[in-house]
C-alpha atoms as a PDB file:
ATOM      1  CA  UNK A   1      69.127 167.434 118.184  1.00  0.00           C
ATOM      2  CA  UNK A   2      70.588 166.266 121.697  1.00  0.00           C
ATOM      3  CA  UNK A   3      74.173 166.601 120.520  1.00  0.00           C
ATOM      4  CA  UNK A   4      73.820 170.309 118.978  1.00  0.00           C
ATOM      5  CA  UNK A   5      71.994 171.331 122.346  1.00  0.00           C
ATOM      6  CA  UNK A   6      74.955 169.470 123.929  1.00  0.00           C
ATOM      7  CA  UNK A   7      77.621 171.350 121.722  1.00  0.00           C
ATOM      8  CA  UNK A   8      75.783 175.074 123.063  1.00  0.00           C
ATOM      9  CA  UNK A   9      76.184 173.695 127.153  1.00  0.00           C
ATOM     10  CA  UNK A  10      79.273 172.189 127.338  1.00  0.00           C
ATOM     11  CA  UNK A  11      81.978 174.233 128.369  1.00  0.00           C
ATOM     12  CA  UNK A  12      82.002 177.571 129.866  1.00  0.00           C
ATOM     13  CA  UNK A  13      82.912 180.973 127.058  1.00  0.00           C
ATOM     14  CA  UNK A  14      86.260 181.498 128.179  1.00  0.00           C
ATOM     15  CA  UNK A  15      86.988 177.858 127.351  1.00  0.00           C
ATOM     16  CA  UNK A  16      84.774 177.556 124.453  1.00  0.00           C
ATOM     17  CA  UNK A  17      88.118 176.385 122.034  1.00  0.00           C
ATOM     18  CA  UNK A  18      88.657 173.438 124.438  1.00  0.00           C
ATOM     19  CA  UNK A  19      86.810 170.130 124.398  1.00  0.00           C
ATOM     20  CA  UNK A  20      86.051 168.311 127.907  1.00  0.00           C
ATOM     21  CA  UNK A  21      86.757 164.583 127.757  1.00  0.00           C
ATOM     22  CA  UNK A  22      86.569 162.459 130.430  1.00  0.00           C
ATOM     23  CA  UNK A  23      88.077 159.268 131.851  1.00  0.00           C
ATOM     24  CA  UNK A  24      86.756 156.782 134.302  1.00  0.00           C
ATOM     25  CA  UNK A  25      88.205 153.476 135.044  1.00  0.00           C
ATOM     26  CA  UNK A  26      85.252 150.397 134.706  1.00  0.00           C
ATOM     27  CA  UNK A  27      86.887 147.812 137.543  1.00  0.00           C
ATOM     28  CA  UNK A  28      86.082 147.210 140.790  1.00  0.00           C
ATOM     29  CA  UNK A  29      89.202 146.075 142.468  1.00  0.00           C
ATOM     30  CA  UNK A  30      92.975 147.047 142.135  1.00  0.00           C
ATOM     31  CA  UNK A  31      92.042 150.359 140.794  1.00  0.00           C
ATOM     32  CA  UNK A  32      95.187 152.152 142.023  1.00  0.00           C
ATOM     33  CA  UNK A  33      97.406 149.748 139.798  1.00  0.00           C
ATOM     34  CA  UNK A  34      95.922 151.958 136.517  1.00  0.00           C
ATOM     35  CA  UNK A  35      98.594 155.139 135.732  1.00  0.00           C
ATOM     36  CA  UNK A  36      95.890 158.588 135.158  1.00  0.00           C
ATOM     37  CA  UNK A  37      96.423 159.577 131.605  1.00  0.00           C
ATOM     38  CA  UNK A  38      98.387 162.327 130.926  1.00  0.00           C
ATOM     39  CA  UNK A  39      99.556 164.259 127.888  1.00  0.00           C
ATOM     40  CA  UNK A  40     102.556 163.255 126.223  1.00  0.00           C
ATOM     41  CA  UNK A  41     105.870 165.025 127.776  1.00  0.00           C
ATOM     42  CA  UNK A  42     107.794 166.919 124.506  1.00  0.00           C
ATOM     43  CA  UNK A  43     111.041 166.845 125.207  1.00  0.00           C
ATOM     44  CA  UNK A  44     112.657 169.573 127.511  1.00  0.00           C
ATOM     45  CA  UNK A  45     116.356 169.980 125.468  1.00  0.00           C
ATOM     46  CA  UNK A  46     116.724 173.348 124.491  1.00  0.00           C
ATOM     47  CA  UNK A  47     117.118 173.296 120.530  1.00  0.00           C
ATOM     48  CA  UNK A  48     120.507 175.221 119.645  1.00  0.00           C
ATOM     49  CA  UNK A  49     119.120 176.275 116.289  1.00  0.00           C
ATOM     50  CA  UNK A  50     116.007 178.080 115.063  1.00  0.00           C
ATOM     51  CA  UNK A  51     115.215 175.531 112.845  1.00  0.00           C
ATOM     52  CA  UNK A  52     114.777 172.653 114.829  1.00  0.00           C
ATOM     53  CA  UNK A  53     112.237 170.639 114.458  1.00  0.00           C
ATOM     54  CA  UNK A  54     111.408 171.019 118.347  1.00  0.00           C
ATOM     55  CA  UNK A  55     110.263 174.614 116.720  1.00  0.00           C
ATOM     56  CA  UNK A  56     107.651 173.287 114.103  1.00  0.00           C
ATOM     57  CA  UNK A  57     104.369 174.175 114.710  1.00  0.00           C
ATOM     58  CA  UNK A  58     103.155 171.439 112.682  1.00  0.00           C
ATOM     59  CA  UNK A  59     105.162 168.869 115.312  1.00  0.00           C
ATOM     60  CA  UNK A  60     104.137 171.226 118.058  1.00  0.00           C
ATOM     61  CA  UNK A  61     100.483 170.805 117.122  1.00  0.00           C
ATOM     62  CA  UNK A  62     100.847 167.310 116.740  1.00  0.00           C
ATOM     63  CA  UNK A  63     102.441 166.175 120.202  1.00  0.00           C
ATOM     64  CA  UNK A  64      99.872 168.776 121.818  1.00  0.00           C
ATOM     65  CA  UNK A  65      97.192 166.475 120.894  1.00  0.00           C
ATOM     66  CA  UNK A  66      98.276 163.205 122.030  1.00  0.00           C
ATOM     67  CA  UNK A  67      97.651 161.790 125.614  1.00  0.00           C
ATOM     68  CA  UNK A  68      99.407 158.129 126.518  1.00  0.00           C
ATOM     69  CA  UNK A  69      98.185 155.774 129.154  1.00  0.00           C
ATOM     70  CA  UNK A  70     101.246 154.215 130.969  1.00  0.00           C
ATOM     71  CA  UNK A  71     101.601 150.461 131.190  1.00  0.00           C
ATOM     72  CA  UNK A  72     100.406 149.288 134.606  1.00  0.00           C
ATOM     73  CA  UNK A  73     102.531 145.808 135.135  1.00  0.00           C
ATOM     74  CA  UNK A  74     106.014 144.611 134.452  1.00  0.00           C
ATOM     75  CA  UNK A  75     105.586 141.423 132.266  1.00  0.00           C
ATOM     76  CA  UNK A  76     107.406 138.895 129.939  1.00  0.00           C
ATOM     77  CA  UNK A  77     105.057 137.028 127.413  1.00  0.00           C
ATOM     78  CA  UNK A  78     105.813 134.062 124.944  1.00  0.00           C
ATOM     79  CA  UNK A  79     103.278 132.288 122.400  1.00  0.00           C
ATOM     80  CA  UNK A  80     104.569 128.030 122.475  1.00  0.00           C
ATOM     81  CA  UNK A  81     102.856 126.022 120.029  1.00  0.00           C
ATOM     82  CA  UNK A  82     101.108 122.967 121.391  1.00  0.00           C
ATOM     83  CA  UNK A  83     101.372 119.379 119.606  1.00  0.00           C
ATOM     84  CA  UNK A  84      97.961 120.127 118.537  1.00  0.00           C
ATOM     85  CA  UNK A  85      99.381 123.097 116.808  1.00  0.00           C
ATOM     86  CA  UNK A  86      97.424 125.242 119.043  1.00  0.00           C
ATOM     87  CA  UNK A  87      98.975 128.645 120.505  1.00  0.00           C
ATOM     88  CA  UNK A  88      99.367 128.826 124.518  1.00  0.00           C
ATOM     89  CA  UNK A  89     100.007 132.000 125.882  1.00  0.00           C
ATOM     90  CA  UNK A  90     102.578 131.958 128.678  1.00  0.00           C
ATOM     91  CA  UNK A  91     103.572 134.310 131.902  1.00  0.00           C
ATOM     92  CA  UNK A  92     107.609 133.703 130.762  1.00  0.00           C
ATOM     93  CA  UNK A  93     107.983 134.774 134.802  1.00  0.00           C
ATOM     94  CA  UNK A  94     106.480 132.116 136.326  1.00  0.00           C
ATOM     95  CA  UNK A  95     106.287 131.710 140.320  1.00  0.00           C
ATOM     96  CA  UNK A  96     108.501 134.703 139.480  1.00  0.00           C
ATOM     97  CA  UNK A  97     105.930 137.258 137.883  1.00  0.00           C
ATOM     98  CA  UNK A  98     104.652 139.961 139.438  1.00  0.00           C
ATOM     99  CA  UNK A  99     101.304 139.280 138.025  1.00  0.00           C
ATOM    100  CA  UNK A 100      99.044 136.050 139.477  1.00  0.00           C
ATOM    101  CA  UNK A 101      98.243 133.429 137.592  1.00  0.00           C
ATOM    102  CA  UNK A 102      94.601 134.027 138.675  1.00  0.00           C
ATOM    103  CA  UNK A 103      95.183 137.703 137.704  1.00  0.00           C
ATOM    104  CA  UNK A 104      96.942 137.251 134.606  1.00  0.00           C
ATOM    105  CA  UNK A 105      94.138 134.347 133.170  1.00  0.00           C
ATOM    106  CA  UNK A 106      91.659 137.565 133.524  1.00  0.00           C
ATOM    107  CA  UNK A 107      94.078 139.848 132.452  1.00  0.00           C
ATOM    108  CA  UNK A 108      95.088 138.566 128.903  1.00  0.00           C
ATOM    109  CA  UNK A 109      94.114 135.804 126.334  1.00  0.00           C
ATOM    110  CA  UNK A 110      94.867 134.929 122.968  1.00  0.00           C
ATOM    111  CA  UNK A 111      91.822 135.612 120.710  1.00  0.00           C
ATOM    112  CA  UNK A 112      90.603 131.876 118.557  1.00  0.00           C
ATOM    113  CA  UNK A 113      92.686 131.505 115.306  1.00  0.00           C
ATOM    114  CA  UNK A 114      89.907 131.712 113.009  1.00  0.00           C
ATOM    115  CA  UNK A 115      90.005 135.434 114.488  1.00  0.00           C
ATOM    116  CA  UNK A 116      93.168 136.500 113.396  1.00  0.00           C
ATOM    117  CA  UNK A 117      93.858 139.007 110.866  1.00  0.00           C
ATOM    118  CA  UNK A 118      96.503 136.011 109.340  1.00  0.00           C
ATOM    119  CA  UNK A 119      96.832 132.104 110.307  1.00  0.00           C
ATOM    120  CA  UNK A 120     100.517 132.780 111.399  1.00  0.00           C
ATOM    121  CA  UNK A 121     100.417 135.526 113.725  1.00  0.00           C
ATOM    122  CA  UNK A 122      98.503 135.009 117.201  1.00  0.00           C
ATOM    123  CA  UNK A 123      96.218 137.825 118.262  1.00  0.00           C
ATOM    124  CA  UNK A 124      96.567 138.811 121.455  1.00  0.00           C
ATOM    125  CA  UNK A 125      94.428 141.004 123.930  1.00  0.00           C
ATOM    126  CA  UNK A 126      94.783 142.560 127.125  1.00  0.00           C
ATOM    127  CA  UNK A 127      92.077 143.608 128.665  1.00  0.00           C
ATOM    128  CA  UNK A 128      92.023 147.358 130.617  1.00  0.00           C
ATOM    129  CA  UNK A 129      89.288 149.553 132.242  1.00  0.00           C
ATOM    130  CA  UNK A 130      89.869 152.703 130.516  1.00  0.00           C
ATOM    131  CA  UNK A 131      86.618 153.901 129.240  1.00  0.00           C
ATOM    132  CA  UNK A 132      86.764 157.852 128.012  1.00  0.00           C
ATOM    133  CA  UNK A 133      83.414 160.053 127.116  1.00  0.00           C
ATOM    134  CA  UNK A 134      82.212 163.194 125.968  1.00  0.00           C
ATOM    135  CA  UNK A 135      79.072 165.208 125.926  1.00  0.00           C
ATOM    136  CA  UNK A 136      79.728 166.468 122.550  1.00  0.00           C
ATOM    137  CA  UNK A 137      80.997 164.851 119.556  1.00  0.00           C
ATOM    138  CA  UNK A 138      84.199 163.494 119.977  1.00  0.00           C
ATOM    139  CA  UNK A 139      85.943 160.751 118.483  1.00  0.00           C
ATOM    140  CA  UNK A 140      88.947 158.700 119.975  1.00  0.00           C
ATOM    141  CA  UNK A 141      91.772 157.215 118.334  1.00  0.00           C
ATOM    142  CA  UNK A 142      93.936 154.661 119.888  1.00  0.00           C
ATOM    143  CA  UNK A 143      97.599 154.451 119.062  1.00  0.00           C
ATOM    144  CA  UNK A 144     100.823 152.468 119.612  1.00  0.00           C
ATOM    145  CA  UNK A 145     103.058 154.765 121.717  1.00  0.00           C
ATOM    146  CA  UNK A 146     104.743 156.279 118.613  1.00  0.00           C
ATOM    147  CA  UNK A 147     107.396 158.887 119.696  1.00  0.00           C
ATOM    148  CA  UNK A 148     108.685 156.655 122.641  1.00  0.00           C
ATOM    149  CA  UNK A 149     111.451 154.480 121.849  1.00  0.00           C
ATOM    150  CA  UNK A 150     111.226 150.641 123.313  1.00  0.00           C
ATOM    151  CA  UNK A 151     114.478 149.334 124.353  1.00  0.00           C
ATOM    152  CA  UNK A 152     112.728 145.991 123.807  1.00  0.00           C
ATOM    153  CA  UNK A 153     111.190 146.335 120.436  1.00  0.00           C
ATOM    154  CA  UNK A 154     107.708 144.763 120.039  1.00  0.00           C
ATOM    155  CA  UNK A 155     107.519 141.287 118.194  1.00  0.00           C
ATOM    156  CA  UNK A 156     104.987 142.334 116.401  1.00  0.00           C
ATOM    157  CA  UNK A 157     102.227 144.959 115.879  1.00  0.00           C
ATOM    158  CA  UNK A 158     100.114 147.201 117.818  1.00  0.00           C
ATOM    159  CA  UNK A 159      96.082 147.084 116.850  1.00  0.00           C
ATOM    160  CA  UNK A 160      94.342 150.343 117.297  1.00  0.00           C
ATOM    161  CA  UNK A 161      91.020 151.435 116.324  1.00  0.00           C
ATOM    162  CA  UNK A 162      88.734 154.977 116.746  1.00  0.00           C
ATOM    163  CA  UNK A 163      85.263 155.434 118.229  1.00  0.00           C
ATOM    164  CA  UNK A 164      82.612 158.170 118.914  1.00  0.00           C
ATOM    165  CA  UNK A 165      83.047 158.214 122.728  1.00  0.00           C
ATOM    166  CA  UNK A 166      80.024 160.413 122.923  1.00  0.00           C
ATOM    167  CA  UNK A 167      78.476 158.054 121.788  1.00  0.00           C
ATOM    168  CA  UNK A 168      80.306 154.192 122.506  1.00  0.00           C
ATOM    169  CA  UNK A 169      82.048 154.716 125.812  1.00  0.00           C
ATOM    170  CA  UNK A 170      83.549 151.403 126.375  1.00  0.00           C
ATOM    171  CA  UNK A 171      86.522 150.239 128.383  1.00  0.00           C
ATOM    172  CA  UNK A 172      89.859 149.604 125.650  1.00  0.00           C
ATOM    173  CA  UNK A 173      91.638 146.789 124.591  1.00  0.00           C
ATOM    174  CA  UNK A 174      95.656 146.444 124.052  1.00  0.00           C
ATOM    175  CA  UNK A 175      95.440 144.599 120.808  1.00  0.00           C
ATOM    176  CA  UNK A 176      98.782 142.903 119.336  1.00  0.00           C
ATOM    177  CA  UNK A 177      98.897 140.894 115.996  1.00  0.00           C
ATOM    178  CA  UNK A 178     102.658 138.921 116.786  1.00  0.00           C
ATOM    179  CA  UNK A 179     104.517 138.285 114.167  1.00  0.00           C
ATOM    180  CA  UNK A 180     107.776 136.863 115.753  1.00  0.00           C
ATOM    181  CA  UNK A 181     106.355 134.474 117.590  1.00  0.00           C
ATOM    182  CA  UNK A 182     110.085 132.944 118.674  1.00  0.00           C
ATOM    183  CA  UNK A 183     110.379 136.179 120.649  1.00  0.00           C
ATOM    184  CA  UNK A 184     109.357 137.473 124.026  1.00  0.00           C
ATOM    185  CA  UNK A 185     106.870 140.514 124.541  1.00  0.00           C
ATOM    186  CA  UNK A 186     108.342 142.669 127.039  1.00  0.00           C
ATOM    187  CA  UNK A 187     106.018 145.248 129.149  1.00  0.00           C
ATOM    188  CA  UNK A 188     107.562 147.830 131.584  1.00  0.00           C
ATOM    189  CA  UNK A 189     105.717 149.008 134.449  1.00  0.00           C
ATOM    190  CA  UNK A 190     105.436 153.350 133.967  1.00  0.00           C
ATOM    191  CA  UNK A 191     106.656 153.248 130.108  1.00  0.00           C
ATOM    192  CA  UNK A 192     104.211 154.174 127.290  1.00  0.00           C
ATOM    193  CA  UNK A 193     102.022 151.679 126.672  1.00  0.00           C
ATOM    194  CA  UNK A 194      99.496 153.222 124.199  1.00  0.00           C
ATOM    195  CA  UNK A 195      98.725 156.949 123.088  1.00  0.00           C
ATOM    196  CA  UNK A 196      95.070 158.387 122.455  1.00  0.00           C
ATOM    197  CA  UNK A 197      93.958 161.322 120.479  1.00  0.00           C
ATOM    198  CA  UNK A 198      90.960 162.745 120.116  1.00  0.00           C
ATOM    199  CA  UNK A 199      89.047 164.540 117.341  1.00  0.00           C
ATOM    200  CA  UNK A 200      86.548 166.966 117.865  1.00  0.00           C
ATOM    201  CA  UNK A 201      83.912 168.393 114.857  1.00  0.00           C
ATOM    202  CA  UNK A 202      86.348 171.449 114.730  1.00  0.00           C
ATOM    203  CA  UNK A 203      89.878 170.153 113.737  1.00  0.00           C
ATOM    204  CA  UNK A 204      91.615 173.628 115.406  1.00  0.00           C
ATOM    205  CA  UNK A 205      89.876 172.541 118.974  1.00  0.00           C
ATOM    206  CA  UNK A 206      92.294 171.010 121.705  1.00  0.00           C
ATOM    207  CA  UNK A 207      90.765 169.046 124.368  1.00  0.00           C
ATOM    208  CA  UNK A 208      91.450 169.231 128.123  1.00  0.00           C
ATOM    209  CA  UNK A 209      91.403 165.420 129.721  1.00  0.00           C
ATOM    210  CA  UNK A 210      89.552 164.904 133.147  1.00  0.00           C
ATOM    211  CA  UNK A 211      88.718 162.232 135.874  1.00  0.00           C
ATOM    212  CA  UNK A 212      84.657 161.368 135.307  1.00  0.00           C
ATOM    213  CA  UNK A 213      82.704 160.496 138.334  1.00  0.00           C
ATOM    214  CA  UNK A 214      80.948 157.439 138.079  1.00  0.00           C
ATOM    215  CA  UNK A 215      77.640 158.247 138.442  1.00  0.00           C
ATOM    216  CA  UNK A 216      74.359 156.572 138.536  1.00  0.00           C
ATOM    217  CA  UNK A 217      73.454 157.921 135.040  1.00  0.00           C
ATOM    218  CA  UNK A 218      76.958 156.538 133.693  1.00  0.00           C
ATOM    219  CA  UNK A 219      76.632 153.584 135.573  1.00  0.00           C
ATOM    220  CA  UNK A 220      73.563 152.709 133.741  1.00  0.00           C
ATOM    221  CA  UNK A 221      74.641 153.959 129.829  1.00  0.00           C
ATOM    222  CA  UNK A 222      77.824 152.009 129.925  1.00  0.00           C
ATOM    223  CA  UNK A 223      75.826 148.724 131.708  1.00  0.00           C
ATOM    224  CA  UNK A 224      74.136 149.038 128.007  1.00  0.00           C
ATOM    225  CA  UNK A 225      77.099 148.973 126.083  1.00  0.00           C
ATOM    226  CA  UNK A 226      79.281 146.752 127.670  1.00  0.00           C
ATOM    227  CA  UNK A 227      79.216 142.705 125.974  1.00  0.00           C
ATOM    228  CA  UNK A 228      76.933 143.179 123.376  1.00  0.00           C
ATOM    229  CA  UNK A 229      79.582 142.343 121.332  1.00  0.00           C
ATOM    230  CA  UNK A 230      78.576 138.565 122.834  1.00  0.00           C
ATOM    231  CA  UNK A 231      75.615 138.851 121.161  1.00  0.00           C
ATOM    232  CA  UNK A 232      76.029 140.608 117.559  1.00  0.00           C
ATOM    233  CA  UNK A 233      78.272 141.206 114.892  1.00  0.00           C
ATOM    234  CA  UNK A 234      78.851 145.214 113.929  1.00  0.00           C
ATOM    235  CA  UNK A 235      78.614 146.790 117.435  1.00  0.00           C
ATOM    236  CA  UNK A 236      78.484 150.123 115.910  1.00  0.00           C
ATOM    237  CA  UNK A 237      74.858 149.312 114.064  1.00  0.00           C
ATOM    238  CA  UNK A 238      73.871 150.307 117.650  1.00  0.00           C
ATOM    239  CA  UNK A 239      74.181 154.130 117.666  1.00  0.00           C
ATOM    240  CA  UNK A 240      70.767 154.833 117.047  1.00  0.00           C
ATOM    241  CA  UNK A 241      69.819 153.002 119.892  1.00  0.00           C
ATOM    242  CA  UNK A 242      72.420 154.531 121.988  1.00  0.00           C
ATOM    243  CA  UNK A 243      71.692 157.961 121.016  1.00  0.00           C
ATOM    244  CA  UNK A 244      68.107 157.396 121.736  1.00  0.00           C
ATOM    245  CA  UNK A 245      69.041 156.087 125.593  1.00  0.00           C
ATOM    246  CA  UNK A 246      71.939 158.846 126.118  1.00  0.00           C
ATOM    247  CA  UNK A 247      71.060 160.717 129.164  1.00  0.00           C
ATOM    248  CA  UNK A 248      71.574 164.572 128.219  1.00  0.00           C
ATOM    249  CA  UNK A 249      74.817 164.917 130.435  1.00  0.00           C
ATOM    250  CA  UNK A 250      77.183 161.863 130.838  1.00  0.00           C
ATOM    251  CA  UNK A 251      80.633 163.553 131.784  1.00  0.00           C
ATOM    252  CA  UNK A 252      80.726 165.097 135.511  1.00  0.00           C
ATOM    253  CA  UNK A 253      84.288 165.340 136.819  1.00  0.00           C
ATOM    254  CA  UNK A 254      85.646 164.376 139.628  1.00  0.00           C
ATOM    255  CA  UNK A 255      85.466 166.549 142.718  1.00  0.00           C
ATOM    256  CA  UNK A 256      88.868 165.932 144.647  1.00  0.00           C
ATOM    257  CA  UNK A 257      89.261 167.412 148.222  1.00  0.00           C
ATOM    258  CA  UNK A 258      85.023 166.404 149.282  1.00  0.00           C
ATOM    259  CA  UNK A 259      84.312 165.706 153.457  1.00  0.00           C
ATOM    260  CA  UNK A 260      84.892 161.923 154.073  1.00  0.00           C
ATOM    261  CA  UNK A 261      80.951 161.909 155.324  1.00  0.00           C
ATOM    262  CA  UNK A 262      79.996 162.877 151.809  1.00  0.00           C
ATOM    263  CA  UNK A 263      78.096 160.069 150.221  1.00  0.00           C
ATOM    264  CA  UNK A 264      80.221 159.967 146.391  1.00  0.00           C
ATOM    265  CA  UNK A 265      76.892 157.595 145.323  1.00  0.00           C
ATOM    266  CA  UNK A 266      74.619 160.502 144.966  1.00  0.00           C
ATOM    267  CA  UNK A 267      75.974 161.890 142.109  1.00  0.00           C
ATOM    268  CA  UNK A 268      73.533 161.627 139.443  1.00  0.00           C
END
């Protein structure tokens, strides 16, 4: 009932074809260090013959749909196997690194062996604040960056996964299963880091990607979503309750250009 009254009020008629999804970042410091997402650049060669595949509208429909998230730090990683045959994670940098020790032991872990998906092949997880929504069904995909080519190839493999984010709004996760633990993992500040796409209840619908505000109502949905993984297995047997709880509107963009006297709390 809420989401079909949701479907009728979310976008204006002349954009009825496009979906609205939103992105807000869930931190509270060092905010600027986290790229906007953006839609993935197709490439801007002009194609010498009509055939080319830069002229398929399968391709063309494809690449339309994807959005990538840029990685935010440059950083060199290595997995070292303690004589308790334990994994450590290392900062390969050092003193040297960009990134602060302090910042870096927040930043990214290794998850307990008797997590992994195999007992060879560490899993690791970096933590971000990207949290997307909707106020109509939508469902998100995360992706390794697949049309950008890495001059440093990844050790290893990229985890993604797919939620309702009308529904499960919660902040993502760069997950990596490494399988070449003898080599380094290499990230590039302003290079692909990991793509999104985004599935609507009509497959021919495109979506248009927006700033959310972080309002009160927000706030308060995403405060009940966030670490309740700390205190059940299967997350997702919580959409009932969620749907029950979900205020009628979550997603209200970002107004850019307000007076500096404007209070940006009262958003509701």
């Amino acid at each position: 009932m809420l989401f079909s009254k949701l479907r009728r009020r979310s976008a204006p008629p002349s954009h009825k074809h496009v979906a609205e999804v939103g992105w807000v970042l869930q931190t509270d410091h060092a905010s600027f260090i986290w790229p906007d997402p953006r839609p993935v650049s197709r490439s801007n060669v002009v194609p010498e013959h009509a055939k080319s595949v830069l002229f398929c509208p399968a391709v063309i429909d494809h690449e339309a749909r994807l959005f990538e998230v840029a990685c935010p730090f440059d950083m060199r990683l290595a997995v070292r196997i303690t004589e308790k045959e334990e994994p450590m994670l290392l900062n390969v940098d050092g003193e040297q690194s960009s990134v602060t020790p302090r910042a870096f032991s927040k930043l990214a872990f290794l998850s307990a062996r008797k997590q992994w998906r195999h007992p060879n092949r560490p899993l690791l997880q970096i933590l971000t604040p990207y949290t997307f929504l909707a106020d109509e069904h939508v469902y998100m995909t995360q992706l390794p960056p697949i049309l950008h080519f890495q001059e440093h190839p990844l050790p290893g493999v990229f985890i993604g996964g797919r939620i309702p984010i009308h529904l499960w709004p919660r902040p993502l996760t760069w997950a990596f299963e490494w399988y070449e633990t003898g080599k380094e993992l290499v990230f590039k500040r302003g290079e692909p880091w990991f793509y999104c796409r985004f599935e609507t209840s009509d497959p021919s619908r495109h979506v248009r990607l927006v700033e959310a505000e972080m309002t009160r109502h927000l706030k308060e949905y995403l405060a009940g979503i966030n670490g309740v993984v700390s205190y059940i297995n299967g997350s997702f047997s919580l959409f009932g309750t969620a749907q029950r709880r979900r205020p009628e509107r979550l997603l209200q963009p970002v107004q850019r250009g307000r007076s500096l006297n404007s209070d940006p709390g009262k958003g509701d």
